[in-house]
Protein backbone atom coordinates (compact mmCIF):
# COMPACT_ATOMS: atom_id res chain seq x y z
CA UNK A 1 80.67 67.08 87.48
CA UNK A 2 77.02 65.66 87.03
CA UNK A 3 75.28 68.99 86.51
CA UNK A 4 77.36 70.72 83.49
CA UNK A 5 75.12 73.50 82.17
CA UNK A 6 76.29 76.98 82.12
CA UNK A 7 75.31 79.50 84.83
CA UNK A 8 73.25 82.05 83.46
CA UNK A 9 73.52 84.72 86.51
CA UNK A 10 75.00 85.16 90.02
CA UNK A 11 72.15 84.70 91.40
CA UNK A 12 71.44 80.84 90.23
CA UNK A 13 75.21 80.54 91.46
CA UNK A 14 75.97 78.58 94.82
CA UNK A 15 78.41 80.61 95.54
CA UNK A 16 75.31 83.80 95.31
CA UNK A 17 75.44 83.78 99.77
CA UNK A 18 79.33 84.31 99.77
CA UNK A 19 78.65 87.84 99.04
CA UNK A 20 77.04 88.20 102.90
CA UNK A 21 80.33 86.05 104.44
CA UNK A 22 82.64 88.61 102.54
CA UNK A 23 80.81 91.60 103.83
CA UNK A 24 80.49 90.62 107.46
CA UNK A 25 84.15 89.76 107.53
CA UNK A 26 84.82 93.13 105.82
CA UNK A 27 82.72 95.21 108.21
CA UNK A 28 84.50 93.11 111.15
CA UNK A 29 87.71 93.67 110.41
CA UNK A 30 87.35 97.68 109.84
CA UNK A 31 85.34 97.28 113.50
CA UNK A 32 88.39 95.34 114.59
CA UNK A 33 90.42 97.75 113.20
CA UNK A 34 88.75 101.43 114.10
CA UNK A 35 87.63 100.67 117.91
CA UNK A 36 89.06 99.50 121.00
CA UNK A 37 86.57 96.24 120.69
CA UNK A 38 87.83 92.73 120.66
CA UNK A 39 87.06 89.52 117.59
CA UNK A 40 84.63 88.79 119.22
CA UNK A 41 82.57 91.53 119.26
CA UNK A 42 83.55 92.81 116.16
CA UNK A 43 82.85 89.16 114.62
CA UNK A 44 79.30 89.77 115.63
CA UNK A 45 79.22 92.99 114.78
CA UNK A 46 80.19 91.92 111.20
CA UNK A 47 77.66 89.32 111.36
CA UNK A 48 74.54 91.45 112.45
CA UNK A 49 75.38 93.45 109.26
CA UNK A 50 75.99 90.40 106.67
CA UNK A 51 72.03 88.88 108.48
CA UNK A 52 70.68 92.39 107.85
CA UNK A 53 71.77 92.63 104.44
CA UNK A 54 71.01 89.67 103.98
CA UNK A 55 67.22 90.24 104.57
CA UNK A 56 66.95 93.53 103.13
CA UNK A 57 68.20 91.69 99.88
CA UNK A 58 65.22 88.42 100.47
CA UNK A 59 63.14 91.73 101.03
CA UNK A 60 64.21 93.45 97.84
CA UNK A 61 63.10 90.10 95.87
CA UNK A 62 67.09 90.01 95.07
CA UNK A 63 67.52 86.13 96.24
């Protein structure tokens, strides 16, 4: 690996977005799961929430 220095935070982390892709598949699968709606609607369903999170965390000054 060429960049070896410890991670200080999540946050500096690549892996800091995967929090949004775990979410939206989260919230899609309990949309999936509690109404009569099909993947793909619940898919974007899940996704709409993982964008708006998203934003309300660039808002927050999170990321």
């Amino acid at each position: 690996m060429a960049d070896d220095k410890p991670l200080r935070s999540f946050r500096e982390s690549p892996w800091r977005y995967s929090q949004f892709a775990i979410l939206g598949l989260i919230v899609a699968g309990l949309v999936k799961w509690l109404s009569p709606l099909g993947w793909l609607p619940a898919l974007a369903i899940g996704a709409a929430v993982a964008v708006a999170y998203l934003l309300f965390e660039k808002r927050r000054g999170v990321i």
